[in-house]
C-alpha atoms as a PDB file:
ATOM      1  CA  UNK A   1      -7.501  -4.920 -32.994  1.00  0.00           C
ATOM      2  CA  UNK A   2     -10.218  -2.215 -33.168  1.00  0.00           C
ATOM      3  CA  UNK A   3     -10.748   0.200 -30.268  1.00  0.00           C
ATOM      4  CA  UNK A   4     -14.161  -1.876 -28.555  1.00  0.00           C
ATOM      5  CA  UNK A   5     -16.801   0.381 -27.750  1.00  0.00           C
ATOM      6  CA  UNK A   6     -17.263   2.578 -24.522  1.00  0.00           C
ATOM      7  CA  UNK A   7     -19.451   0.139 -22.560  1.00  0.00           C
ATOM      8  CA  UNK A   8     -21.431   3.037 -21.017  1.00  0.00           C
ATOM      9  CA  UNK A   9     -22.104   6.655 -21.139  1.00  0.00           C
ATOM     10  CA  UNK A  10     -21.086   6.158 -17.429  1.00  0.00           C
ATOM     11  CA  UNK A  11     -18.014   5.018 -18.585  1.00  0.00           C
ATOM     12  CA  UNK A  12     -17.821   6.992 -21.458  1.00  0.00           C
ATOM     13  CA  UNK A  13     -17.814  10.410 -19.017  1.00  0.00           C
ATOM     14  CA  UNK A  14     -15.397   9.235 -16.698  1.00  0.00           C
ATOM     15  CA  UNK A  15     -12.861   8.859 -19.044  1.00  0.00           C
ATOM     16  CA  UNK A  16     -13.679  12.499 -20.194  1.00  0.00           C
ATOM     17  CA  UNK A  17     -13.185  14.038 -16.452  1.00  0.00           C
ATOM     18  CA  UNK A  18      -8.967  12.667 -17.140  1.00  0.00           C
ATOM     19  CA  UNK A  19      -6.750  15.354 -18.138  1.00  0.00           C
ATOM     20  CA  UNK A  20      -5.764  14.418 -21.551  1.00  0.00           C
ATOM     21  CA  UNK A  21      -2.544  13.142 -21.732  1.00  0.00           C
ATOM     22  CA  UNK A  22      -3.694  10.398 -18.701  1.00  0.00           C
ATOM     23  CA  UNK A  23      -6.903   9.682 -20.679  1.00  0.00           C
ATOM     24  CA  UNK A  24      -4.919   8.983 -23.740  1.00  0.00           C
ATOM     25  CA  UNK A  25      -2.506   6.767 -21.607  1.00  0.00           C
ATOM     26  CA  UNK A  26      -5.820   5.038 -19.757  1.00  0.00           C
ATOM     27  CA  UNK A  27      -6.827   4.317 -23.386  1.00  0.00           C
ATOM     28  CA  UNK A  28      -4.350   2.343 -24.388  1.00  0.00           C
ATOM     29  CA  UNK A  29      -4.142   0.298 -21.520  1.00  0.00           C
ATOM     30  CA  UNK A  30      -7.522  -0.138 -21.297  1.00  0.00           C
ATOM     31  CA  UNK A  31      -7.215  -1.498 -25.452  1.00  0.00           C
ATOM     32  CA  UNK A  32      -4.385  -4.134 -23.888  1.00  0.00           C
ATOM     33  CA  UNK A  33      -7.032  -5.250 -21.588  1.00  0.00           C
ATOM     34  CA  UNK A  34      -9.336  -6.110 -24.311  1.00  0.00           C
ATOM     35  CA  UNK A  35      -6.697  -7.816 -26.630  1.00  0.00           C
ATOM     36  CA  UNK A  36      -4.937 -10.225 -24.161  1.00  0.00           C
ATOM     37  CA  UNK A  37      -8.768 -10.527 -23.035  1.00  0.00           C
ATOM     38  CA  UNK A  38      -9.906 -11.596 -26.500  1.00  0.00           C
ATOM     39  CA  UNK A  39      -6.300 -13.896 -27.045  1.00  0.00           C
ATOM     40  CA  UNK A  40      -6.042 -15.715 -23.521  1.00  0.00           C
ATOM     41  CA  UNK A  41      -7.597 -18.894 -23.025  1.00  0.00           C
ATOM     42  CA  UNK A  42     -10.810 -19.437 -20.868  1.00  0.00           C
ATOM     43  CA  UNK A  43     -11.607 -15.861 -20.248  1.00  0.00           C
ATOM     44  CA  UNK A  44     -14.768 -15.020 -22.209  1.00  0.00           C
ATOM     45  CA  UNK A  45     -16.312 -12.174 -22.528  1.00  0.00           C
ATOM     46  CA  UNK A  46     -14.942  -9.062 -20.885  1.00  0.00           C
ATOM     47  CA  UNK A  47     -16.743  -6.472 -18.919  1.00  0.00           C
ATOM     48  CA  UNK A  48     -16.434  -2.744 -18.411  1.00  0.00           C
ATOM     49  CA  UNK A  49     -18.038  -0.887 -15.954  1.00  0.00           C
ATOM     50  CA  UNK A  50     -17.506   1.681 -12.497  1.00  0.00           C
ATOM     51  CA  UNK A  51     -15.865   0.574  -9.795  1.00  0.00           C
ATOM     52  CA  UNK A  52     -15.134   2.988  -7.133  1.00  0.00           C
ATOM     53  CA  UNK A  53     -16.072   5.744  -9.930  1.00  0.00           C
ATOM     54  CA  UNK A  54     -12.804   3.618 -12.155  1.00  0.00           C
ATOM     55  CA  UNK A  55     -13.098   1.695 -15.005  1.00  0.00           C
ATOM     56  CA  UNK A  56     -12.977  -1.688 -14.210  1.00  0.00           C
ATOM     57  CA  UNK A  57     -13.032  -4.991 -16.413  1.00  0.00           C
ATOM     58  CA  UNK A  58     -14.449  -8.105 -15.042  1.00  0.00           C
ATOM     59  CA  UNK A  59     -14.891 -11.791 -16.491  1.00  0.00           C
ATOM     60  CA  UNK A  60     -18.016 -12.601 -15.496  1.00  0.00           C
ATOM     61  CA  UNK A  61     -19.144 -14.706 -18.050  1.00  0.00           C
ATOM     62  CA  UNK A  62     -16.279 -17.647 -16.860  1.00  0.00           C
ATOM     63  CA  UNK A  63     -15.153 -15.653 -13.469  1.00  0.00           C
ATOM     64  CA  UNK A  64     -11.841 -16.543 -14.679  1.00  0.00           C
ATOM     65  CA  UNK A  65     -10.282 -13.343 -13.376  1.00  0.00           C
ATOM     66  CA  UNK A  66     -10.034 -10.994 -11.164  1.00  0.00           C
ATOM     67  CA  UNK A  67     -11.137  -7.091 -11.282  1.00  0.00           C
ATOM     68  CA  UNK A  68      -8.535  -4.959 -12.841  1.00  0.00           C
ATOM     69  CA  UNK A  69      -9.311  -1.273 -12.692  1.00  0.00           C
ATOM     70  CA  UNK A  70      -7.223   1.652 -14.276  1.00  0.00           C
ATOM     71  CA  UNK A  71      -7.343   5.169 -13.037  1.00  0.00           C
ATOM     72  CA  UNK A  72      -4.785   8.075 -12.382  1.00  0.00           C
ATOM     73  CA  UNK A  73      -2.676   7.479  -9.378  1.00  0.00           C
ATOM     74  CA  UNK A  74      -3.753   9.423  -6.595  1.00  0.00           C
ATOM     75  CA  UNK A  75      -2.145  12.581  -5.632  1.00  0.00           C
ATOM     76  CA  UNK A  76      -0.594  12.586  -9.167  1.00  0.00           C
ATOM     77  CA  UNK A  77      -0.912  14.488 -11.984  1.00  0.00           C
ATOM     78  CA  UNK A  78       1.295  12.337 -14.132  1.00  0.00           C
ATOM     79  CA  UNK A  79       0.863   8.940 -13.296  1.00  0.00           C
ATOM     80  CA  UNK A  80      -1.333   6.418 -13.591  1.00  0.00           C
ATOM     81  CA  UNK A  81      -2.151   3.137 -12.460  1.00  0.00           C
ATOM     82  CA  UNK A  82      -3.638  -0.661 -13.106  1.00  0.00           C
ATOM     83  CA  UNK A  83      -4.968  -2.151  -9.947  1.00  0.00           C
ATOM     84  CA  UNK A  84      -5.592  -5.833  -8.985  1.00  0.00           C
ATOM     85  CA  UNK A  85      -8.069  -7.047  -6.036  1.00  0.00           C
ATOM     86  CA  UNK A  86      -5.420  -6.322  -3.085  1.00  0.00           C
ATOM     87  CA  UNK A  87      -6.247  -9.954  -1.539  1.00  0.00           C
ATOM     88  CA  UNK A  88      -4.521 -11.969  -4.408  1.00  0.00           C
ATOM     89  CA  UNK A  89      -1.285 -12.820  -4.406  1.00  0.00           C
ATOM     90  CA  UNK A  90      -0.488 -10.933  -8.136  1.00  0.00           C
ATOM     91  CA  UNK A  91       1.037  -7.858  -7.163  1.00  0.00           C
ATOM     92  CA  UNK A  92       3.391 -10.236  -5.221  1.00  0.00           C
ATOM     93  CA  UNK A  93       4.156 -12.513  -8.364  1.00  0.00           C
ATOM     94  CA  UNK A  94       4.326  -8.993 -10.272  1.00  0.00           C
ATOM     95  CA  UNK A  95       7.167  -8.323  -8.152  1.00  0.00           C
ATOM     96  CA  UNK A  96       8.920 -11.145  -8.196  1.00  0.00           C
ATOM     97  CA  UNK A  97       8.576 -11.349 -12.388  1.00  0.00           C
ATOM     98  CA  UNK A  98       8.999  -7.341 -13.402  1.00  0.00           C
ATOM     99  CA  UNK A  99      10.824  -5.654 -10.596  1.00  0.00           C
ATOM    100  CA  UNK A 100      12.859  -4.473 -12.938  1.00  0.00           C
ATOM    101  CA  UNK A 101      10.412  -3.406 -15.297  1.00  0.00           C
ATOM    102  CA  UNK A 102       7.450  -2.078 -13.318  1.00  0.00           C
ATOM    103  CA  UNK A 103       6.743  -0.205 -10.116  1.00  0.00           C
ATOM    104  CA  UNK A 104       4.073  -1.185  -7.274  1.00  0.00           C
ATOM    105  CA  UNK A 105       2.294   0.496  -4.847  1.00  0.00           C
ATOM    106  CA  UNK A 106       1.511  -1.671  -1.702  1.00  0.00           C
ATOM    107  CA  UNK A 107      -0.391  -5.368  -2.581  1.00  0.00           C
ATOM    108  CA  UNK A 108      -2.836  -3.879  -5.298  1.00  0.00           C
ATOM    109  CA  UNK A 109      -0.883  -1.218  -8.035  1.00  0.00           C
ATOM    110  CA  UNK A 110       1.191  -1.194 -10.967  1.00  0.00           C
ATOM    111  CA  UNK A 111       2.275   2.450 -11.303  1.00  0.00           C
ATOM    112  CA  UNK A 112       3.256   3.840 -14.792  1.00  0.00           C
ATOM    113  CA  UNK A 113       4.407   7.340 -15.593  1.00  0.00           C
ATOM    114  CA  UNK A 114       2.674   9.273 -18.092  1.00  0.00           C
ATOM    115  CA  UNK A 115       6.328  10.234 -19.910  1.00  0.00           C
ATOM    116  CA  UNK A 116       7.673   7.056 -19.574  1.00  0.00           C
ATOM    117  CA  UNK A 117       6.640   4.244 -22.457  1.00  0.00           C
ATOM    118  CA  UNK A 118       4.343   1.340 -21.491  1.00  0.00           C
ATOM    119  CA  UNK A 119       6.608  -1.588 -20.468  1.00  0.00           C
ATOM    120  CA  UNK A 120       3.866  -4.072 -23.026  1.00  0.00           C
ATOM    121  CA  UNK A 121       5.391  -7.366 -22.763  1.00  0.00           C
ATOM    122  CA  UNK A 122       5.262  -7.038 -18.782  1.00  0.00           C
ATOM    123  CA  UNK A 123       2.024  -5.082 -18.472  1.00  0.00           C
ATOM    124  CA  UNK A 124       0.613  -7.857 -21.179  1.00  0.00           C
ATOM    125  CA  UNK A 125       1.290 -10.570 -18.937  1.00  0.00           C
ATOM    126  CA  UNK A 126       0.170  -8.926 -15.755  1.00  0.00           C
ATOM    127  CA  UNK A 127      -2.740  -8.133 -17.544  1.00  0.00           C
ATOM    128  CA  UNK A 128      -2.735 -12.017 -18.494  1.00  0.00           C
ATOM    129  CA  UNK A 129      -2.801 -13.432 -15.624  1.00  0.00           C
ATOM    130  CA  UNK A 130      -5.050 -10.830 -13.399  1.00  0.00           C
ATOM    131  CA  UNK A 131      -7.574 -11.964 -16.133  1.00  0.00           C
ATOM    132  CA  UNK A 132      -7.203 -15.913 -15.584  1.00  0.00           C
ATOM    133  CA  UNK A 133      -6.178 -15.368 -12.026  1.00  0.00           C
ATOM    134  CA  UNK A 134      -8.868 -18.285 -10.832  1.00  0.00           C
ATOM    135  CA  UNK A 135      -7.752 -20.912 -13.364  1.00  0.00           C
ATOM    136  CA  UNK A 136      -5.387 -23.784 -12.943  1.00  0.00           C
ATOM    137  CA  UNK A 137      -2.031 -22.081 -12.822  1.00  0.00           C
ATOM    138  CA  UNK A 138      -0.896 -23.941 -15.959  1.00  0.00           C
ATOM    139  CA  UNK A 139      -3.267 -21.212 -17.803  1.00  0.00           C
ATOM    140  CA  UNK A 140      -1.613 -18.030 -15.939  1.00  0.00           C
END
């Protein structure tokens, strides 16, 4: 799949302002976001925009999903971090699926190192089912 266009300039510049090796990492995540977006079922199109000065991607064309946003992790200068609404239950099922694959930060955060390679299979399907998190669980 092609890199999809910055949605903003707003966008655009707060991916700048990431040291480089997190931006790079931010990128790719944020290019798994699109392609599980574009391959699940029901999700239509995805949106990118700020939240909390983060990029964040939104369904709101079906509301299928809740907001993911990607950022560096706080305090950090070599991680970096997917984060779910912290009143659903997917960090929880996260848990209880990749524990041995993935680390989480309280009931909103996947943490990832920037030296350590993506986990994809487990980040795909966290990614997956953030994005159809308010369709019948057969789809998640």
């Amino acid at each position: 799949m092609a890199d999809p266009a910055i949605a903003s300039k707003a966008v655009e510049a707060r991916f700048a302002q990431y040291p480089e090796d997190i931006r790079e990492r931010l990128l790719e995540l944020r290019r798994l976001i699109f392609e599980v977006a574009s391959e699940a079922e029901g999700v239509g199109v995805l949106e990118e925009t700020l939240k909390w000065n983060e990029p964040a991607y939104l369904t709101p064309e079906t509301k299928a999903g809740t907001t993911i946003r990607i950022s560096a992790h706080k305090g950090s200068n070599s991680e970096y971090a997917l984060y779910v609404h912290c009143q659903t239950d997917l960090v929880d099922r996260y848990r209880q699926l990749y524990s041995d694959q993935l680390r989480f930060e309280g009931s909103r955060a996947v943490i990832f190192s920037r030296d350590e390679k993506l986990p994809f299979d487990a980040v795909r399907h966290c990614i997956a089912m953030a994005l159809t998190y308010h369709l019948a669980p057969a789809q998640t």
